[in-house]
N, C-alpha and C. Protein backbone atom coordinates (compact mmCIF):
# COMPACT_ATOMS: atom_id res chain seq x y z
N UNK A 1 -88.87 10.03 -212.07
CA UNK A 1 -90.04 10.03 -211.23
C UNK A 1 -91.27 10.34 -212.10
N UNK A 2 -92.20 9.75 -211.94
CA UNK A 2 -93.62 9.64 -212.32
C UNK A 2 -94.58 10.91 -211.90
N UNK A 3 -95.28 11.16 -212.70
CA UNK A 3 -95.78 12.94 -212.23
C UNK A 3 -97.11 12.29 -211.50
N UNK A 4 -97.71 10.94 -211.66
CA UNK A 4 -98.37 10.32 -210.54
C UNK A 4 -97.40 9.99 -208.95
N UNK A 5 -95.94 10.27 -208.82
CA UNK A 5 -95.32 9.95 -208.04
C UNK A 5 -95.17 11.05 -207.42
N UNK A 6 -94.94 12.37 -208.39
CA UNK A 6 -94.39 13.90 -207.49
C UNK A 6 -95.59 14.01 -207.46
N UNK A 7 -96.83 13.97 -207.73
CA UNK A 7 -98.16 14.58 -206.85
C UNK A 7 -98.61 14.00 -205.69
N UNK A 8 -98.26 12.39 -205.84
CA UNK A 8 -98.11 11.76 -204.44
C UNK A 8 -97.23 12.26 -203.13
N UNK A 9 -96.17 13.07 -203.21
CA UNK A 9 -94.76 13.90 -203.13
C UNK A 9 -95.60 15.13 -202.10
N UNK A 10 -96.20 15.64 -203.30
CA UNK A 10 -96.72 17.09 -202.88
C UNK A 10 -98.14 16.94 -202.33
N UNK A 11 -99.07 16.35 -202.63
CA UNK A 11 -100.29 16.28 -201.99
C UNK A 11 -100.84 14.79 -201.44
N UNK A 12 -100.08 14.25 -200.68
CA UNK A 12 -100.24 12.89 -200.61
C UNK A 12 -101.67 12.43 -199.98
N UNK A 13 -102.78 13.52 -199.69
CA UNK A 13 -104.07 13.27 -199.27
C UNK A 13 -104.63 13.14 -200.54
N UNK A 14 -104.14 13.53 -202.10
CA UNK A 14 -105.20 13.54 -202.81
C UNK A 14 -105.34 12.14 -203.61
N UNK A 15 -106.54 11.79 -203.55
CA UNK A 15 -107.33 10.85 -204.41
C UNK A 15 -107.03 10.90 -205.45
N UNK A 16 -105.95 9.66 -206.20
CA UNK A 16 -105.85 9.51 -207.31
C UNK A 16 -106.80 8.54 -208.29
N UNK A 17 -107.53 8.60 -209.41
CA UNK A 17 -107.73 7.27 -209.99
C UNK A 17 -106.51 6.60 -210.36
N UNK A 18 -106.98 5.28 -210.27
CA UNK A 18 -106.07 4.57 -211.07
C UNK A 18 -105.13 4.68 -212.16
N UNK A 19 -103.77 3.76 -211.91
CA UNK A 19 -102.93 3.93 -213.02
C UNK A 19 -103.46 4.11 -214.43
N UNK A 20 -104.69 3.57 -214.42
CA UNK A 20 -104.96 3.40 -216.20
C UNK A 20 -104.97 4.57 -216.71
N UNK A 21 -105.83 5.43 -215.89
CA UNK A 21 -105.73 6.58 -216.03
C UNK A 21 -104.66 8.01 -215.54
N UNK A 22 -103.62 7.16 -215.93
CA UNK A 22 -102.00 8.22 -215.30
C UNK A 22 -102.45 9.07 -216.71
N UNK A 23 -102.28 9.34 -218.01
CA UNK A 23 -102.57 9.76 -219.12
C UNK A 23 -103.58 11.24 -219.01
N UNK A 24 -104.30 11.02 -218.45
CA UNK A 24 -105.24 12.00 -217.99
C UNK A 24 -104.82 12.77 -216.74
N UNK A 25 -104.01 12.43 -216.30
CA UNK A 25 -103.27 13.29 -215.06
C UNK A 25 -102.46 14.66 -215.58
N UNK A 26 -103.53 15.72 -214.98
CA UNK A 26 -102.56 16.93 -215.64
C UNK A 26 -102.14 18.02 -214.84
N UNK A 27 -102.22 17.76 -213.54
CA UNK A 27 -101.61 18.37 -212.64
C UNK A 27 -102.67 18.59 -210.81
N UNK A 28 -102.69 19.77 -210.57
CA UNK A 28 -103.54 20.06 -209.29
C UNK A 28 -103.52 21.32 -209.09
N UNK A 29 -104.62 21.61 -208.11
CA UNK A 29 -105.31 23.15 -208.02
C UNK A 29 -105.45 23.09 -206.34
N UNK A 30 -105.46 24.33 -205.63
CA UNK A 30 -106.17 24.85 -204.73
C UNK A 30 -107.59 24.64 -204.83
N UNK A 31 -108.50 23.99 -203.99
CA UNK A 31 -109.73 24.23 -204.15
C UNK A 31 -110.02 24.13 -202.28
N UNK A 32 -110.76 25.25 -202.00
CA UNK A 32 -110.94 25.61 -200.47
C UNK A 32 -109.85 24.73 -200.12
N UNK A 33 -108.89 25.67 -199.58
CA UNK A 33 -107.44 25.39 -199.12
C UNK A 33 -107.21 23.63 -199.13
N UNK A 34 -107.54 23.12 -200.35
CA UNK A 34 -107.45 21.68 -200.63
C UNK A 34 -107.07 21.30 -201.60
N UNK A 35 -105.40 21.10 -201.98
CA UNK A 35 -105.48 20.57 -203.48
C UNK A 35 -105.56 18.95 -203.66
N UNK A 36 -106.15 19.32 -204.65
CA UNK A 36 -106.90 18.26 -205.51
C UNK A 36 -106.31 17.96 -206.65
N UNK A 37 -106.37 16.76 -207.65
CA UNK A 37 -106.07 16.38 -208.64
C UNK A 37 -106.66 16.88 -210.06
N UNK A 38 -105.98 17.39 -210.69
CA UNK A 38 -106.83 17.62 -212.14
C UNK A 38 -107.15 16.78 -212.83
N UNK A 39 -107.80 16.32 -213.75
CA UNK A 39 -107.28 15.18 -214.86
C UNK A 39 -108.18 15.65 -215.98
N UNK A 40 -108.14 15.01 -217.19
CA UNK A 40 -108.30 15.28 -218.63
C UNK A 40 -109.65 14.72 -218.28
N UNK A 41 -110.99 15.34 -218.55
CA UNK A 41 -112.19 14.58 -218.97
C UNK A 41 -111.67 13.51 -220.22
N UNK A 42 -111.42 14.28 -221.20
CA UNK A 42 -111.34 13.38 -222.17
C UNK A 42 -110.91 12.42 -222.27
N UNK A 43 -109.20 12.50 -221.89
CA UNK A 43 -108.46 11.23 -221.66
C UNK A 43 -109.16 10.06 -220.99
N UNK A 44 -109.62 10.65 -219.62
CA UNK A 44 -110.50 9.25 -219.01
C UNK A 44 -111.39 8.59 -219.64
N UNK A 45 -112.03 8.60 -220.72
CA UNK A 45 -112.67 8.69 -221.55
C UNK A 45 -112.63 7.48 -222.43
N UNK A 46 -110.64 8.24 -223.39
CA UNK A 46 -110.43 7.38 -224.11
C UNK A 46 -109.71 6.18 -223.14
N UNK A 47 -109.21 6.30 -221.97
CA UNK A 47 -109.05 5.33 -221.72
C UNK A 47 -109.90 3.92 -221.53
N UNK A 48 -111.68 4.82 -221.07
CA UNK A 48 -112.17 3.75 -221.20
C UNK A 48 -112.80 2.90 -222.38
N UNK A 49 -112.07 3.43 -222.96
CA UNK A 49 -112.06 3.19 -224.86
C UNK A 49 -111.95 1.80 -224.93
N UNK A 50 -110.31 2.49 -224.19
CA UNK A 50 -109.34 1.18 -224.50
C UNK A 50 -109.79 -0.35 -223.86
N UNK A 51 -110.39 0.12 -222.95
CA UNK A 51 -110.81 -1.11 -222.27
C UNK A 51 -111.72 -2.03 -223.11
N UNK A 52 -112.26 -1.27 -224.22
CA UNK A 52 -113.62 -1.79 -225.29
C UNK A 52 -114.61 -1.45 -225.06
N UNK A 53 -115.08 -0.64 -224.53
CA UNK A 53 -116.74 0.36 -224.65
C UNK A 53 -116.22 1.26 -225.74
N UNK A 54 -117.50 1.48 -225.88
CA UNK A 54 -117.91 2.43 -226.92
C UNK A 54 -117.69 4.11 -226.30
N UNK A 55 -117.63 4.86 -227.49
CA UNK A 55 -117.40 6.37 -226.84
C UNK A 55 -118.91 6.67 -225.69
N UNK A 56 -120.24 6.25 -226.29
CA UNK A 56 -121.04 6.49 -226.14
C UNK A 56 -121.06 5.98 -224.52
N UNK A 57 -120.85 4.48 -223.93
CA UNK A 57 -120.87 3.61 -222.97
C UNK A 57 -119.27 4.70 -222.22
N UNK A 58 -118.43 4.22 -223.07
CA UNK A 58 -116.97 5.25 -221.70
C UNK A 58 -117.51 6.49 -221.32
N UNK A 59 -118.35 7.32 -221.64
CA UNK A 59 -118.62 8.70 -221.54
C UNK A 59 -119.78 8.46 -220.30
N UNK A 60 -120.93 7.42 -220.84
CA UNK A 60 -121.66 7.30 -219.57
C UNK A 60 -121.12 7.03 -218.06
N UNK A 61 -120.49 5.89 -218.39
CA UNK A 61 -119.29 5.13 -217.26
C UNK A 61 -118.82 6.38 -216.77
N UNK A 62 -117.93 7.18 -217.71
CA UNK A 62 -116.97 8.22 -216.83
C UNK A 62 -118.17 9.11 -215.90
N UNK A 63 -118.72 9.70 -216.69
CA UNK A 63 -119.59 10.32 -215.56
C UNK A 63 -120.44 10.13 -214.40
N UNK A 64 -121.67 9.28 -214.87
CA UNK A 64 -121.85 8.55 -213.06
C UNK A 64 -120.95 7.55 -212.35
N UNK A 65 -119.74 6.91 -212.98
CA UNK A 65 -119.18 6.44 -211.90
C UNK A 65 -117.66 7.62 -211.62
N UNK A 66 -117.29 8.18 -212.63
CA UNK A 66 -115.89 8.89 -211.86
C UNK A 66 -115.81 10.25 -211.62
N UNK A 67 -116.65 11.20 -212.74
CA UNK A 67 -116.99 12.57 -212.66
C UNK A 67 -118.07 12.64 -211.30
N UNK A 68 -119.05 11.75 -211.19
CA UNK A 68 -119.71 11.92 -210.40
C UNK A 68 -119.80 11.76 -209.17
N UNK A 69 -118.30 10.73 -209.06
CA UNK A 69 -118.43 10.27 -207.50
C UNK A 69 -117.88 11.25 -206.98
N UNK A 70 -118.73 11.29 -205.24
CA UNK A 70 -118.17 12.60 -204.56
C UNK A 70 -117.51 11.86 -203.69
N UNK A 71 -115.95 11.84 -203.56
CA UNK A 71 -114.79 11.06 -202.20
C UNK A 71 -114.56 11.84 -201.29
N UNK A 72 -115.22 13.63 -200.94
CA UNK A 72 -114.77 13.40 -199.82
C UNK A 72 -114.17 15.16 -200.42
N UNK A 73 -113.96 15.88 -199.46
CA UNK A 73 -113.31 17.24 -199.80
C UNK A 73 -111.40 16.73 -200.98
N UNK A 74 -110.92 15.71 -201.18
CA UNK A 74 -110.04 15.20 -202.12
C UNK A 74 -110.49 14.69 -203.46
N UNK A 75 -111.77 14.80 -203.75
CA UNK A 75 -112.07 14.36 -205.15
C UNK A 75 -111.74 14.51 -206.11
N UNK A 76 -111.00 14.30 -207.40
CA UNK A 76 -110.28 15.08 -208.01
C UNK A 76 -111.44 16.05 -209.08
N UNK A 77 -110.98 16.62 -209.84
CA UNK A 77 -111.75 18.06 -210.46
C UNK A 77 -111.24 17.22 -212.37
N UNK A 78 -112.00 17.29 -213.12
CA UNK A 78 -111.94 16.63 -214.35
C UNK A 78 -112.39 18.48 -215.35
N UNK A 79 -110.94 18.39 -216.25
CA UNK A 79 -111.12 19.58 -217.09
C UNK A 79 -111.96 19.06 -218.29
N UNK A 80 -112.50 19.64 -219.20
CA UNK A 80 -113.17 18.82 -220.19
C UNK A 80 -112.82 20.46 -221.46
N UNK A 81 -111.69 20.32 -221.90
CA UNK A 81 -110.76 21.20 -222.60
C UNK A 81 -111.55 21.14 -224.11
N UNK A 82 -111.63 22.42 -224.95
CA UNK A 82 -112.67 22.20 -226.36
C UNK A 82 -111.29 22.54 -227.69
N UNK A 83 -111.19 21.68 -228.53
CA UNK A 83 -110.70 21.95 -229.38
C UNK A 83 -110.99 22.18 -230.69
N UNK A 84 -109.99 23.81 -231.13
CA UNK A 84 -110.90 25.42 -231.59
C UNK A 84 -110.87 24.16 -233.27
């Protein structure tokens, strides 16, 4: 089973992005008695790497269209983790 499949399992209200971004899926939180999806800032990121933008263009993209969109008390929550 797919850990996009057991969160479907356990929180089946929450808003997933897309498969592309299964990679960036890193689990879920309580947020006002609502869990929500975590995912990797970064990963989403490089995924939109992969697609062929630039870091500069995936980073814009990720934020006003996926960090920024608000879906609804299920939106998922994006960690943006610093490495020491």
């Amino acid at each position: 089973m797919t850990f996009r499949k057991l969160l479907a399992e356990i929180i089946p209200e929450a808003l997933l992005l897309p498969e592309e971004f299964d990679d960036a899926l890193m689990g879920y939180t309580d947020q006002d008695e609502t869990k929500v999806a975590i995912y990797s800032a970064e990963k989403v990121v490089e995924a939109l790497q992969q697609d062929g933008l630039s870091y500069e263009d995936a980073y814009e993209y990720y934020e006003f269209n996926i960090a920024g969109a608000y879906m609804g008390r299920n939106t998922p929550l994006f960690l943006h983790a610093e490495n020491p």
